[in-house]
N, C-alpha and C. Protein backbone atom coordinates (compact mmCIF):
# COMPACT_ATOMS: atom_id res chain seq x y z
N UNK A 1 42.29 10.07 -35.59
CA UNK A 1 41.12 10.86 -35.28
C UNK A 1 39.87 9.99 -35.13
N UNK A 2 40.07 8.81 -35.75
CA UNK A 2 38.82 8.07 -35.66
C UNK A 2 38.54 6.95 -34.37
N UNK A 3 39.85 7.03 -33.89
CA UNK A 3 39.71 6.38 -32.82
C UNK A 3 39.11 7.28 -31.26
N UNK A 4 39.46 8.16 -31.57
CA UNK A 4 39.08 9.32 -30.86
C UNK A 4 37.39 9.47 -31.03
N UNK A 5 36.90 9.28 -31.72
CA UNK A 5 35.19 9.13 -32.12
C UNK A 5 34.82 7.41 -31.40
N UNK A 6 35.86 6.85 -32.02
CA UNK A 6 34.87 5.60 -31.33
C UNK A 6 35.08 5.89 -30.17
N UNK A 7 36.14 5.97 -29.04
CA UNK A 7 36.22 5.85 -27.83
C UNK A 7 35.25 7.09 -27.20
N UNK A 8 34.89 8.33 -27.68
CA UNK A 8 33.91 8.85 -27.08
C UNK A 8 32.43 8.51 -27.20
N UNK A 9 32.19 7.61 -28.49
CA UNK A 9 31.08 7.07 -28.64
C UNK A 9 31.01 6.03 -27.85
N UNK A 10 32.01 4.76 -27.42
CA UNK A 10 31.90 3.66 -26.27
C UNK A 10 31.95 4.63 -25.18
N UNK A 11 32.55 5.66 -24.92
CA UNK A 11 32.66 6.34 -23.43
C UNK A 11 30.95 6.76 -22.87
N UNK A 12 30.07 7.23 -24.17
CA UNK A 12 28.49 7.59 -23.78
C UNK A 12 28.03 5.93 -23.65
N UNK A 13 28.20 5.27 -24.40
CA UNK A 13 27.03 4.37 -24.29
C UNK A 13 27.58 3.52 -22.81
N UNK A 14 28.63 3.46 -22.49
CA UNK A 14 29.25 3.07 -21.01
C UNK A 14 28.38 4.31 -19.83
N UNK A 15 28.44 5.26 -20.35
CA UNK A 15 27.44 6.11 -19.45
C UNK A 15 26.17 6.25 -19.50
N UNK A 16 25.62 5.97 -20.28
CA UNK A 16 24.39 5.76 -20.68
C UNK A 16 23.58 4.14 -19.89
N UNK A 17 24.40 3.06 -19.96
CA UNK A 17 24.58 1.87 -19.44
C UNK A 17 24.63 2.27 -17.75
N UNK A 18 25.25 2.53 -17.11
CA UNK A 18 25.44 2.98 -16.21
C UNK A 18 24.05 3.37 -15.73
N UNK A 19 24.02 4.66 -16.36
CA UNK A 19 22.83 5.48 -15.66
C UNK A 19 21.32 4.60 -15.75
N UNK A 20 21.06 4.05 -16.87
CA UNK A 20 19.69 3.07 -17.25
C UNK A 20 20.07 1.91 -15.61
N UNK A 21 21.36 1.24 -15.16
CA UNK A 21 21.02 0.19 -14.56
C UNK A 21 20.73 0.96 -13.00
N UNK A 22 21.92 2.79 -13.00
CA UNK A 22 21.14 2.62 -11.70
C UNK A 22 19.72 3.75 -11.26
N UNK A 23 18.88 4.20 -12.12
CA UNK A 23 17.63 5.08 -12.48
C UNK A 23 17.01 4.20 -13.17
N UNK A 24 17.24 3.01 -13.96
CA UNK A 24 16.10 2.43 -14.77
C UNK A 24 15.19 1.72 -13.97
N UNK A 25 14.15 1.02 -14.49
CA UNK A 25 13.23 0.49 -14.01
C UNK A 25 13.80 -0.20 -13.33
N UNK A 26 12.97 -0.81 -12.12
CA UNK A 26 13.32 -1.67 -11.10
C UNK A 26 12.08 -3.30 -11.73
N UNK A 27 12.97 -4.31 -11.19
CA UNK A 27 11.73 -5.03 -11.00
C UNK A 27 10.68 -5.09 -10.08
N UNK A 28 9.45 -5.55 -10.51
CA UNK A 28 8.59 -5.22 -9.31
C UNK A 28 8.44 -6.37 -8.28
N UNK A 29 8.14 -5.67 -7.34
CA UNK A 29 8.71 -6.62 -6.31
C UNK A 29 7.36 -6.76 -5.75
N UNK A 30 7.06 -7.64 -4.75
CA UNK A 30 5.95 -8.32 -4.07
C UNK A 30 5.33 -6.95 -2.92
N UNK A 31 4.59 -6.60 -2.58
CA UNK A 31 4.28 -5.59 -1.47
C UNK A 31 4.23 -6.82 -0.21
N UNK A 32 4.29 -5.96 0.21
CA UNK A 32 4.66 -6.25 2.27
C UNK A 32 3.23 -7.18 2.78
N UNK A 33 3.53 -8.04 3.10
CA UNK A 33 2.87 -8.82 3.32
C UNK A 33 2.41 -8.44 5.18
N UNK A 34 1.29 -7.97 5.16
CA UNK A 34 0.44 -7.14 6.65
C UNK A 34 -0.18 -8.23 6.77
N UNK A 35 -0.28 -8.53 8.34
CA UNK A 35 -1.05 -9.70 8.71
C UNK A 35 -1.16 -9.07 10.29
N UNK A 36 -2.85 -9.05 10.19
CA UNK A 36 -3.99 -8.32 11.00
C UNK A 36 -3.41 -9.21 12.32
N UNK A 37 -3.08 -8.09 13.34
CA UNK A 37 -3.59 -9.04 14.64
C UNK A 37 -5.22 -9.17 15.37
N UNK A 38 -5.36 -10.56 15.30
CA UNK A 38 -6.83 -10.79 15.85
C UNK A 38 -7.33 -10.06 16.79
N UNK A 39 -8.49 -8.96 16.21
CA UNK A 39 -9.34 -7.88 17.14
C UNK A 39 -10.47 -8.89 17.46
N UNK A 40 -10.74 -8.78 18.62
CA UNK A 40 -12.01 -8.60 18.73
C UNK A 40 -13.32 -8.94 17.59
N UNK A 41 -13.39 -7.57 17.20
CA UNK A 41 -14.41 -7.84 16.07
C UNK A 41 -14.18 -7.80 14.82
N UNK A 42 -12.98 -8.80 14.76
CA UNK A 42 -12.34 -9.15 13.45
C UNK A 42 -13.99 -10.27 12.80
N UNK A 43 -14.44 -11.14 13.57
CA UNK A 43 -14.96 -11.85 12.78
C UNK A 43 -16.82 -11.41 12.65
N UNK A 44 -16.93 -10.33 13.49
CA UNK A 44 -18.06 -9.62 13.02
C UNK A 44 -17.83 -8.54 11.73
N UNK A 45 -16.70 -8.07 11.60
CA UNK A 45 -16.40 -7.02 10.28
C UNK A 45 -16.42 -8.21 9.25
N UNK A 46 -15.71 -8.99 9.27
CA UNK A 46 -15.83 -10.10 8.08
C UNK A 46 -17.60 -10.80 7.85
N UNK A 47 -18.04 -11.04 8.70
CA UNK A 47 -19.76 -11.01 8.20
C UNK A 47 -20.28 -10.21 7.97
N UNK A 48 -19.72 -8.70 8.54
CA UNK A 48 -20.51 -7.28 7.85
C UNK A 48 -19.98 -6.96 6.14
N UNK A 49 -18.60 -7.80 5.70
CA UNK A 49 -18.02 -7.34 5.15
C UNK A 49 -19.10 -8.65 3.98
N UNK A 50 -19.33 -9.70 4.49
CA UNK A 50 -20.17 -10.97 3.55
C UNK A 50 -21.58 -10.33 3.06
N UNK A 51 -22.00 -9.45 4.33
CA UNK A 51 -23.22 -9.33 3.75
C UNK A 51 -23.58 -8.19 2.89
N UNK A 52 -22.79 -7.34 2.76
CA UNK A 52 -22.65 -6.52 1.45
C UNK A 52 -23.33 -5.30 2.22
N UNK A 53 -24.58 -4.71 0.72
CA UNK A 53 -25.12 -3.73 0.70
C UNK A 53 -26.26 -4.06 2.15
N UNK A 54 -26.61 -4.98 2.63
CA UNK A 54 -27.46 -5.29 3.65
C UNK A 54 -26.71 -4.93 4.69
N UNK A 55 -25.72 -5.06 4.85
CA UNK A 55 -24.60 -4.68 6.09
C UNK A 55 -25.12 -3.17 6.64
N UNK A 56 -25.98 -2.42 6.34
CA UNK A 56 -25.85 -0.94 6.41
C UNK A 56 -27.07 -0.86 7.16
N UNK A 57 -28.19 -1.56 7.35
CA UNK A 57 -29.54 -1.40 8.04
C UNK A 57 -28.92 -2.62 9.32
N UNK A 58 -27.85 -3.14 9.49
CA UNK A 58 -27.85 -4.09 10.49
C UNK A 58 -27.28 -3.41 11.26
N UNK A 59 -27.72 -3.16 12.75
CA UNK A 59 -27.47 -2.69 14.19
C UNK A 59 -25.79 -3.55 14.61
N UNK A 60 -25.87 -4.54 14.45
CA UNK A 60 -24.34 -4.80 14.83
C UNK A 60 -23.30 -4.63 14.15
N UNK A 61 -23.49 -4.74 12.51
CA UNK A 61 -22.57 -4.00 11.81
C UNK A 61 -22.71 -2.98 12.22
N UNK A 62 -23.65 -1.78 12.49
CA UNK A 62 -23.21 -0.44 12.40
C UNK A 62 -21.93 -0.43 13.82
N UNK A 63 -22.36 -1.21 14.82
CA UNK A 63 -21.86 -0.97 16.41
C UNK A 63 -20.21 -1.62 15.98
N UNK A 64 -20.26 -2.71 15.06
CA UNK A 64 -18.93 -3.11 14.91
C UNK A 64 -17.61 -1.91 14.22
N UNK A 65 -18.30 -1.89 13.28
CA UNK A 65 -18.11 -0.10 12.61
C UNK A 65 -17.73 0.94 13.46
N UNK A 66 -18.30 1.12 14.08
CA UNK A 66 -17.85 2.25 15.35
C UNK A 66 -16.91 1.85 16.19
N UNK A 67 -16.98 0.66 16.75
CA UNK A 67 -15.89 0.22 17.44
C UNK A 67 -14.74 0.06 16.55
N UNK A 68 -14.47 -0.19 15.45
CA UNK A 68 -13.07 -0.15 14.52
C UNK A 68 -12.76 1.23 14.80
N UNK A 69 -13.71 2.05 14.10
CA UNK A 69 -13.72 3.30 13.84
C UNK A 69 -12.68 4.28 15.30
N UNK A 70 -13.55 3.35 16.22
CA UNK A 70 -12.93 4.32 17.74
C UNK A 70 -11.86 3.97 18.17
N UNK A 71 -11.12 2.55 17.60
CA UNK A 71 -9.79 1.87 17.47
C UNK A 71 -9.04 2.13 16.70
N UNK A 72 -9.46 2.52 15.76
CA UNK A 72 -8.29 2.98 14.14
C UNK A 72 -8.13 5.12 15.09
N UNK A 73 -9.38 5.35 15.25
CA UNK A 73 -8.87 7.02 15.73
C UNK A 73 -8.60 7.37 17.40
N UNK A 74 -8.53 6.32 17.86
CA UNK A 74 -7.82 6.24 19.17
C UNK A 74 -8.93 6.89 20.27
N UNK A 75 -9.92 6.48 20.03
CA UNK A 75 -11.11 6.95 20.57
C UNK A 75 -11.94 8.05 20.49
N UNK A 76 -11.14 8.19 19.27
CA UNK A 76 -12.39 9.86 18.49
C UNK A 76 -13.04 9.23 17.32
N UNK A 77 -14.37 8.61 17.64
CA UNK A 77 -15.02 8.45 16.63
C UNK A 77 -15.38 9.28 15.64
N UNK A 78 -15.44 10.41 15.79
CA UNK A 78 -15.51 11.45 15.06
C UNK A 78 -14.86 12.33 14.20
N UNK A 79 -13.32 11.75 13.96
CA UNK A 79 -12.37 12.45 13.57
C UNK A 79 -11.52 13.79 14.26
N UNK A 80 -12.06 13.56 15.40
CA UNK A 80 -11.14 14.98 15.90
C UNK A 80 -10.43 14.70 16.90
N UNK A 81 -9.41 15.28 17.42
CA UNK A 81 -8.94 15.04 18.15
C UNK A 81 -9.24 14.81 19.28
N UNK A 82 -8.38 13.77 20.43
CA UNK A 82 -8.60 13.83 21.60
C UNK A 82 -8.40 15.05 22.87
């Protein structure tokens, strides 16, 4: 009878083992490495992006801004559809 206890007690922790390796934590892995293709006004967003809180009264940041803006929404600056 007692063998009958251990082998259902190795039978859970064999299932238990099991289930932890394939639901348990994963290691974490590196995220996806995105690499920008060169726009245009890749290197005016990066000086709008240097000059901080001043970036917001400057006329070409704002124009660079809009032009992302009308490139990321496919020419609805505005969010709405075409």
């Amino acid at each position: 009878m007692r063998w009958v206890i251990a082998l259902s007690g190795a039978a859970w922790i064999l299932i238990g083992a099991v289930v932890v390796d394939l639901w348990g934590p994963k290691p974490p892995t590196s995220p996806a490495r995105i690499e920008a293709v060169g726009a245009k006004g890749d290197a005016e967003l990066g000086r709008c992006r240097r000059l901080g809180e001043a970036a917001k009264d400057d006329a070409t940041c704002r124009m660079a801004w809009a032009s992302a803006r009308a490139h990321f929404f496919d020419g609805c600056v505005d969010g709405g559809r075409p």
